[in-house]
Protein backbone atom coordinates (compact mmCIF):
# COMPACT_ATOMS: atom_id res chain seq x y z
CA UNK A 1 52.82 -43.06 -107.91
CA UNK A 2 49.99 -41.42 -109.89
CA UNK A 3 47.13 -39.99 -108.45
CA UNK A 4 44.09 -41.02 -110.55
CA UNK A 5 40.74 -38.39 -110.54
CA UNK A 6 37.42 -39.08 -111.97
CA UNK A 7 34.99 -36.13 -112.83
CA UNK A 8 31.41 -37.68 -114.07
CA UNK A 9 29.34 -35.48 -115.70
CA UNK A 10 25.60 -35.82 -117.16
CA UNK A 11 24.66 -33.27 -119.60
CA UNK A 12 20.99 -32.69 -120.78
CA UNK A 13 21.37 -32.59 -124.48
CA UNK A 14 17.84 -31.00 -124.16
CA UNK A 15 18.12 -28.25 -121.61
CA UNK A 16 21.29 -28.03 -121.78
CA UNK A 17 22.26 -28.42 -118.13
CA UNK A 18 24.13 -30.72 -116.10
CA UNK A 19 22.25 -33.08 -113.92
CA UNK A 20 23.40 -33.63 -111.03
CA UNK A 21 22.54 -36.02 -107.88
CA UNK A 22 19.40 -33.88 -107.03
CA UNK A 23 18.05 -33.77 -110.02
CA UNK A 24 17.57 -37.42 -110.02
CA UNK A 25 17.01 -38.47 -106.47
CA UNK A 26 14.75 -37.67 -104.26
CA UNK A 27 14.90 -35.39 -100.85
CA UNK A 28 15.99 -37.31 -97.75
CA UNK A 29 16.83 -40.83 -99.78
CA UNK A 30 21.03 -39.96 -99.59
CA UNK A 31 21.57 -42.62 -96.68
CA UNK A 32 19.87 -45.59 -98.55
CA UNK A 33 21.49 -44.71 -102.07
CA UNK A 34 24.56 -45.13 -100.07
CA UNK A 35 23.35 -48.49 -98.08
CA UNK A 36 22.61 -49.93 -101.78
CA UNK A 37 26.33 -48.36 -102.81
CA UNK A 38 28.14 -49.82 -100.14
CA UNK A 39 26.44 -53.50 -100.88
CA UNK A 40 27.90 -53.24 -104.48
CA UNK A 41 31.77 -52.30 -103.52
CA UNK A 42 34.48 -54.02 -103.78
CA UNK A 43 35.05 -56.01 -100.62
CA UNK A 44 38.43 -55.29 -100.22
CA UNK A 45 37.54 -51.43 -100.09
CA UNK A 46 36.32 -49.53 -96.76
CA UNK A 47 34.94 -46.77 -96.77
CA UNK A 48 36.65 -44.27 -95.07
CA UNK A 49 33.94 -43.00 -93.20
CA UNK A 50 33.44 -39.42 -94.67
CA UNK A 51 31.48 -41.95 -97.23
CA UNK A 52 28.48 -41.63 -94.77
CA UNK A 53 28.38 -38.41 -93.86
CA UNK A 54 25.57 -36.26 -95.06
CA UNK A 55 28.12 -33.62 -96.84
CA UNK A 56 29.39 -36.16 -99.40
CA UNK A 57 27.53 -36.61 -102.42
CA UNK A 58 28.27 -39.98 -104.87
CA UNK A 59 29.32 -38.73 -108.16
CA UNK A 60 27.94 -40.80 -110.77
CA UNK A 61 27.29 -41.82 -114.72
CA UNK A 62 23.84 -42.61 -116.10
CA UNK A 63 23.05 -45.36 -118.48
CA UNK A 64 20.88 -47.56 -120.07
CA UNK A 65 20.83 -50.09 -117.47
CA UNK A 66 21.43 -47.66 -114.29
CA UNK A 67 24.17 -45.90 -112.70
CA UNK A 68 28.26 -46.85 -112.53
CA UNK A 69 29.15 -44.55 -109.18
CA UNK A 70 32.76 -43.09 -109.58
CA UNK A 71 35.54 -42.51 -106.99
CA UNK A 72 38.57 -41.42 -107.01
CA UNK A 73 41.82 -42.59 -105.68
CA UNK A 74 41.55 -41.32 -101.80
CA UNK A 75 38.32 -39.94 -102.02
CA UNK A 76 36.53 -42.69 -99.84
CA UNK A 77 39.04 -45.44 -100.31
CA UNK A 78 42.72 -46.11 -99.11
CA UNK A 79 45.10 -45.75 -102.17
CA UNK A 80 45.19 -48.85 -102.95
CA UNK A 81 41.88 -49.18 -104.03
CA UNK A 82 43.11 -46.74 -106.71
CA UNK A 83 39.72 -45.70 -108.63
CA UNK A 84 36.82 -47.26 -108.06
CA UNK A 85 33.68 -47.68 -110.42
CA UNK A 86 30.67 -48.99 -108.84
CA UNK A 87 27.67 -50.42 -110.95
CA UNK A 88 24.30 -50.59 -109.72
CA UNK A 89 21.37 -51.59 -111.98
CA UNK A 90 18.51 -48.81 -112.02
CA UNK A 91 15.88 -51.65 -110.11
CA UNK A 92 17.88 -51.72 -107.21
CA UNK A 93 17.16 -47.15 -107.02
CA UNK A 94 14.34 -46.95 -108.64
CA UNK A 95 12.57 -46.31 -105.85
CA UNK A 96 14.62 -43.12 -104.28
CA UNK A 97 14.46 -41.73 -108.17
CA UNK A 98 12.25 -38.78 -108.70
């Protein structure tokens, strides 16, 4: 039995710097991004609850039409969710973006 890891990473062809979740959302918005998260997973996956926790950060992807949020086998799921890729279209954030 494999164990399968995502890493995400956004690069700023630009600055050349990594953006990471603070760069794009606001201060104090972490609990909603994950209320709109949770709506959008699969419903056969539970968070474990370390998902809600302020310490845990969503890792995620930018594009065109918003964000895919990536987890890793065990990393808020049981194992058999194996990975899990979560889209959410930008509309539904917009508002906790800076």
């Amino acid at each position: 039995n494999g164990f399968e890891t995502l890493i995400p990473v956004n690069y700023d062809t630009n600055t050349h710097q990594i953006i990471g979740y603070n760069d794009i959302f606001k201060q104090g918005t972490l609990k909603d991004v994950k209320s709109i998260i949770a709506a959008e997973l699969p419903s056969e996956c539970i968070p474990y609850d370390n998902f809600y926790t302020d310490d845990y950060i969503p890792q995620f992807v930018l594009t065109e039409k918003g964000f895919i949020f990536v987890f890793s086998e065990y990393e808020i799921f049981s194992g058999a969710c194996g990975a899990v890729k979560v889209s959410v279209n930008k509309e539904k954030l917009i508002l906790y973006c800076k």
